[in-house]
Protein backbone atom coordinates (compact mmCIF):
# COMPACT_ATOMS: atom_id res chain seq x y z
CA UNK A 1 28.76 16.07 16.61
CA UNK A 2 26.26 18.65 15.73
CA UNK A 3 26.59 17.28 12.05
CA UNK A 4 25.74 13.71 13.44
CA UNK A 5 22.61 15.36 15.27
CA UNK A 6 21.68 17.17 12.12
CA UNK A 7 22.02 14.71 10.05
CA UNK A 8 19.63 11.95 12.22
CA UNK A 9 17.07 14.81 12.49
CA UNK A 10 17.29 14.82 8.85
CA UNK A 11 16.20 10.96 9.11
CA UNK A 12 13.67 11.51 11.44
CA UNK A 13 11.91 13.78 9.41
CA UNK A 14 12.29 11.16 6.31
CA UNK A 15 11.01 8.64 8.27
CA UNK A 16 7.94 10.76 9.40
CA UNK A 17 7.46 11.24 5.81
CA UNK A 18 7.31 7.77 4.65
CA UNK A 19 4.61 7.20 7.63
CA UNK A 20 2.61 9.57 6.32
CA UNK A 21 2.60 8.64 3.06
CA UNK A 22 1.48 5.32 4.06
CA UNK A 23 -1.38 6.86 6.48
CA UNK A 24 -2.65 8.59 3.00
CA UNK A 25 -2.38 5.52 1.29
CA UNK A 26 -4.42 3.11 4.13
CA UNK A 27 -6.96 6.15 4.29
CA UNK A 28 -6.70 6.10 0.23
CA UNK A 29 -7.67 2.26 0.08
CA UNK A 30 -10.09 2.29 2.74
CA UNK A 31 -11.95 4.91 0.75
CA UNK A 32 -11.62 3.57 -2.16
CA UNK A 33 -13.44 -0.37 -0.64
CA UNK A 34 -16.06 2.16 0.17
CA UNK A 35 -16.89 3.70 -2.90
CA UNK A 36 -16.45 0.18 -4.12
CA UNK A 37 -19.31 -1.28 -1.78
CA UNK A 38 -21.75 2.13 -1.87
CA UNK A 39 -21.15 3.06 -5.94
CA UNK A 40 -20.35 5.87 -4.48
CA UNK A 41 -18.68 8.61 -6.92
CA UNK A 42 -18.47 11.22 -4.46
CA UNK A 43 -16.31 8.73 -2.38
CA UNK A 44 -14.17 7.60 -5.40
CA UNK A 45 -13.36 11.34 -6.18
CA UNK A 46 -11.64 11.27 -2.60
CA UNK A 47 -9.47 8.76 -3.28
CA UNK A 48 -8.20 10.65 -6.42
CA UNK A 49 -7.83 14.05 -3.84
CA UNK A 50 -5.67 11.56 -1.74
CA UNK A 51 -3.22 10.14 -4.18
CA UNK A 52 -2.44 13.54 -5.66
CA UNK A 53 -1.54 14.72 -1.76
CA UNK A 54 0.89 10.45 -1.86
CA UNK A 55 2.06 11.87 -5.07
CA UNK A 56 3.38 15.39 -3.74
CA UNK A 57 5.02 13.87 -1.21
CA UNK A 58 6.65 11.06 -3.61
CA UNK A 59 9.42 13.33 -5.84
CA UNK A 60 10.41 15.39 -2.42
CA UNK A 61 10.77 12.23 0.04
CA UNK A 62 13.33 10.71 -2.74
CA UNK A 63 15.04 14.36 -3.41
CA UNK A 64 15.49 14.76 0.19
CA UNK A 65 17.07 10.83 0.51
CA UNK A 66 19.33 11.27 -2.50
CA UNK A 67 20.45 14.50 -0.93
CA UNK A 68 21.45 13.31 2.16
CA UNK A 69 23.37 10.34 0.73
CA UNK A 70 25.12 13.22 -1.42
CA UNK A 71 25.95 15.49 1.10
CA UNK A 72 26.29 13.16 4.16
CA UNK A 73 27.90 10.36 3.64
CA UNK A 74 26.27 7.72 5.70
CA UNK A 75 27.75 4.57 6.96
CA UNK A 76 26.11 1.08 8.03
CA UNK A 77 22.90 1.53 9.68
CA UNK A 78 22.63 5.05 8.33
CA UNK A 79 23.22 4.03 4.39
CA UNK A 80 20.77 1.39 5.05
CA UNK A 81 17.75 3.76 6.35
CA UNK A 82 18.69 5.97 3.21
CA UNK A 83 19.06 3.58 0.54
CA UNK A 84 15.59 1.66 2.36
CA UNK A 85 13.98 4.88 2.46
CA UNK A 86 14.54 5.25 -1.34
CA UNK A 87 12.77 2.40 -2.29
CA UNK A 88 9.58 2.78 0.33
CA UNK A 89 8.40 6.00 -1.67
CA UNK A 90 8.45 3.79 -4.44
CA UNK A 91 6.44 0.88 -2.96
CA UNK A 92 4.23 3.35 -0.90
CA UNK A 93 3.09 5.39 -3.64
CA UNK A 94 2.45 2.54 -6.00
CA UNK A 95 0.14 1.47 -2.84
CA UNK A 96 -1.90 4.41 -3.90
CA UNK A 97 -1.37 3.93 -7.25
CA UNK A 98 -3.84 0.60 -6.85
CA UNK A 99 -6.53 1.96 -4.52
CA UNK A 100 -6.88 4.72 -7.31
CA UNK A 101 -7.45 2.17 -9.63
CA UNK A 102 -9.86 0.96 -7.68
CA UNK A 103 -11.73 4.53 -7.22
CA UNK A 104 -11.25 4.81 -11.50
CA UNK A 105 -13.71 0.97 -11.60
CA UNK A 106 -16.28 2.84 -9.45
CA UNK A 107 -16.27 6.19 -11.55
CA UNK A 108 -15.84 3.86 -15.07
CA UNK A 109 -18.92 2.18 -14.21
CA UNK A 110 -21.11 4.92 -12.17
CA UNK A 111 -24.25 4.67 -11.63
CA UNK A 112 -24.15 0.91 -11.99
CA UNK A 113 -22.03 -0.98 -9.21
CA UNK A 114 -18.77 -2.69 -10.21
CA UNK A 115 -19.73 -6.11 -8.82
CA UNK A 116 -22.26 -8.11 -6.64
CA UNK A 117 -22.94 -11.25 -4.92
CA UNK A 118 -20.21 -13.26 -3.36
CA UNK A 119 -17.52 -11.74 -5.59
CA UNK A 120 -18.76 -7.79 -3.72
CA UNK A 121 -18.32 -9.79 -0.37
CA UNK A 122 -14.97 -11.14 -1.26
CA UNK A 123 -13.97 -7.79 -2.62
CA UNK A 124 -14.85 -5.93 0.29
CA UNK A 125 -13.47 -8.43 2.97
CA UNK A 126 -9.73 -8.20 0.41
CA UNK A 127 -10.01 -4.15 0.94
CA UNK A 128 -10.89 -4.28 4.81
CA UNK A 129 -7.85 -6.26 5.31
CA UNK A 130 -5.59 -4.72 2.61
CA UNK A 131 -6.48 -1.55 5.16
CA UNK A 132 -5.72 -2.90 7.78
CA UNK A 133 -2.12 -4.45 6.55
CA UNK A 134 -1.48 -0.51 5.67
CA UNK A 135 -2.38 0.31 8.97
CA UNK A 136 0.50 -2.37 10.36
CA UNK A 137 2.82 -1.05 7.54
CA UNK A 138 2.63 2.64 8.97
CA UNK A 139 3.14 1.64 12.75
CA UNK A 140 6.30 -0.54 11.36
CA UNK A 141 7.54 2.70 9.59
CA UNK A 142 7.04 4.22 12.88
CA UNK A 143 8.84 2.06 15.48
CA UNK A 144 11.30 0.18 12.86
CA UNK A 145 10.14 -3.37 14.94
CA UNK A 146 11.34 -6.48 12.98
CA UNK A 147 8.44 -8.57 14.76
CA UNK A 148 5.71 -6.07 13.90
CA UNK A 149 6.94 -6.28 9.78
CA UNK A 150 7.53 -9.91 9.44
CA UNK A 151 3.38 -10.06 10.86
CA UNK A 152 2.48 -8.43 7.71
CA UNK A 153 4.18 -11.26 5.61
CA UNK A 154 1.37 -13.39 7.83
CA UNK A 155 -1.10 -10.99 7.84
CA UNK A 156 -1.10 -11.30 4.02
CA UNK A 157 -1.33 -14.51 3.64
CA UNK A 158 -4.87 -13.76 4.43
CA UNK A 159 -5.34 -11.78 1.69
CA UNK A 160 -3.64 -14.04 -0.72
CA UNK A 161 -6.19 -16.82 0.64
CA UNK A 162 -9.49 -14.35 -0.39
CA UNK A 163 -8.03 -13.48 -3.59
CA UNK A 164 -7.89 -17.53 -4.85
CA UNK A 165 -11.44 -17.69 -2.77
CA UNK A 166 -12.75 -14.91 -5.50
CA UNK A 167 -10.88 -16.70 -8.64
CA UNK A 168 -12.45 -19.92 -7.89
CA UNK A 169 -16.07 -18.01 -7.95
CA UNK A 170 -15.25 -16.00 -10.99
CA UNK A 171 -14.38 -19.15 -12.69
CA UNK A 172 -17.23 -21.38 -11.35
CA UNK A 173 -19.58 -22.29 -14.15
CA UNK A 174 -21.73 -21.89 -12.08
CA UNK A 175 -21.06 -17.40 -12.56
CA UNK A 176 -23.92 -15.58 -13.74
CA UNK A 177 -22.49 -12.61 -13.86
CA UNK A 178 -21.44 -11.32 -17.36
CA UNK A 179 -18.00 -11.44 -18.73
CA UNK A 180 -17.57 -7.55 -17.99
CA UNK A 181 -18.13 -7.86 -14.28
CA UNK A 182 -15.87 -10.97 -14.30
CA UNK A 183 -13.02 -9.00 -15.86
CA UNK A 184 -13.88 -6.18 -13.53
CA UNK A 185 -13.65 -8.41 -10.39
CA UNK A 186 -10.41 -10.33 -11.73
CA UNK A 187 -8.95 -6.51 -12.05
CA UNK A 188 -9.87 -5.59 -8.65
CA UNK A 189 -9.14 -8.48 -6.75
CA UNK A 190 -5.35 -8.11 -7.80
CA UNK A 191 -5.26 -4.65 -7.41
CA UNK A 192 -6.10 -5.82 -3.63
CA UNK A 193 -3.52 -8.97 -3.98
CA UNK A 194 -0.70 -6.19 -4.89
CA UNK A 195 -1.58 -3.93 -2.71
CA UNK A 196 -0.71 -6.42 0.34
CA UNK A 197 2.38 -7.20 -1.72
CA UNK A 198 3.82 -3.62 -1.30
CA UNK A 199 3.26 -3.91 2.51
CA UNK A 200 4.93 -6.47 2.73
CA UNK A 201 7.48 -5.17 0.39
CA UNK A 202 7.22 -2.72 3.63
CA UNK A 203 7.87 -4.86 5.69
CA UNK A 204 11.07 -6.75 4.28
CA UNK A 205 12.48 -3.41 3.65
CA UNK A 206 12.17 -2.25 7.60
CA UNK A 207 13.50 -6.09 8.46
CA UNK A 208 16.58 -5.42 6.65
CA UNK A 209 17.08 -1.48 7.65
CA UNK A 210 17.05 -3.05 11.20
CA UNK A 211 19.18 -6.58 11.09
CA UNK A 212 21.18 -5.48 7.39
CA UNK A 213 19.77 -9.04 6.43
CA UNK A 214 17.56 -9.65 3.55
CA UNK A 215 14.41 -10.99 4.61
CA UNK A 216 13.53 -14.22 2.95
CA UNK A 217 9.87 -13.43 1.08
């Protein structure tokens, strides 16, 4: 028994992990929209302080899963949270993989904004919601609800909808911008589109931790 109570503590604390990880990552994207909007550098050098703290966390969160798979033996639900907890470090800390390469557009093209126009409003609208997904994704973590992570699969869908929205301007002939801001804006509207992706990735992952069904993307 007090195995059994060590070894769900042991959980706990992965789980606690992962939700912080996340929290660095929604606080690493939201920063990073910023710098976007302001050309700020100072903000942009934040985000790189902030995926350095996701990346500590990453090789301990998957030494500390792998061990307890080694040394405890889990069954059913247990294996599950493991094995699932295995794979959110690597989804989470790609998440802040992306909003740093949003922060390295800003510092690439410092002084000079990265974009303008409607394609700036698209891009900031895709990085206040990809914030707000990462938000959902961490209270999911948190409570393990299978209604709360199949909303970010809808929740996404949003995001999916402003990144065609920002295609169809970049490819309007009617664009004045020049080519480089059009590659620029291509770049970081999917670094937003796979940003959602991973939360959702979040969420599909917490789905089947919970019902040991895959969830159907």
């Amino acid at each position: 028994m007090r195995t059994r109570m060590k070894f769900h503590e042991q959980l706990d604390d992965l789980t606690h992990r992962l939700a912080l990880i996340c929290h660095l990552a929604g606080e690493a994207v939201e920063t990073a929209t910023d710098a976007l909007v302001q050309a700020d550098l100072v903000l942009a050098e934040r985000v790189f302080d902030l995926t350095e703290e996701i990346e500590q966390f990453h090789r301990p969160c998957e030494e500390h899963a792998m061990t307890l798979l080694a040394l405890q033996t889990p069954v059913a639900r247990d294996l599950r949270q493991v094995v699932t907890g295995v794979h959110l470090v690597s989804d989470l800390s790609r998440m802040g993989g992306l909003a740093k390469h949003v922060a390295e557009s800003v510092r690439r093209r410092h002084p000079d904004p990265v974009t303008s126009g409607e394609a700036k409003e698209l891009l900031t609208r895709m990085g206040l919601v990809a914030t707000e997904l990462c938000s959902l994704a961490e209270q999911v973590l948190r409570t393990h609800d299978p209604e709360l992570a199949a909303e970010l699969g809808r929740r996404d869908d949003e995001l999916d909808d402003l990144h065609r929205r920002l295609l169809t301007v970049i490819e309007d002939p009617a664009w004045t911008g020049t080519i480089e801001a059009a590659v620029d804006a291509t770049l970081l509207g999917r670094f937003y589109e796979r940003f959602g992706d991973h939360t959702v990735a979040v969420g599909r992952r917490v789905i089947f931790l919970v019902t040991g069904e895959p969830s159907t993307p």
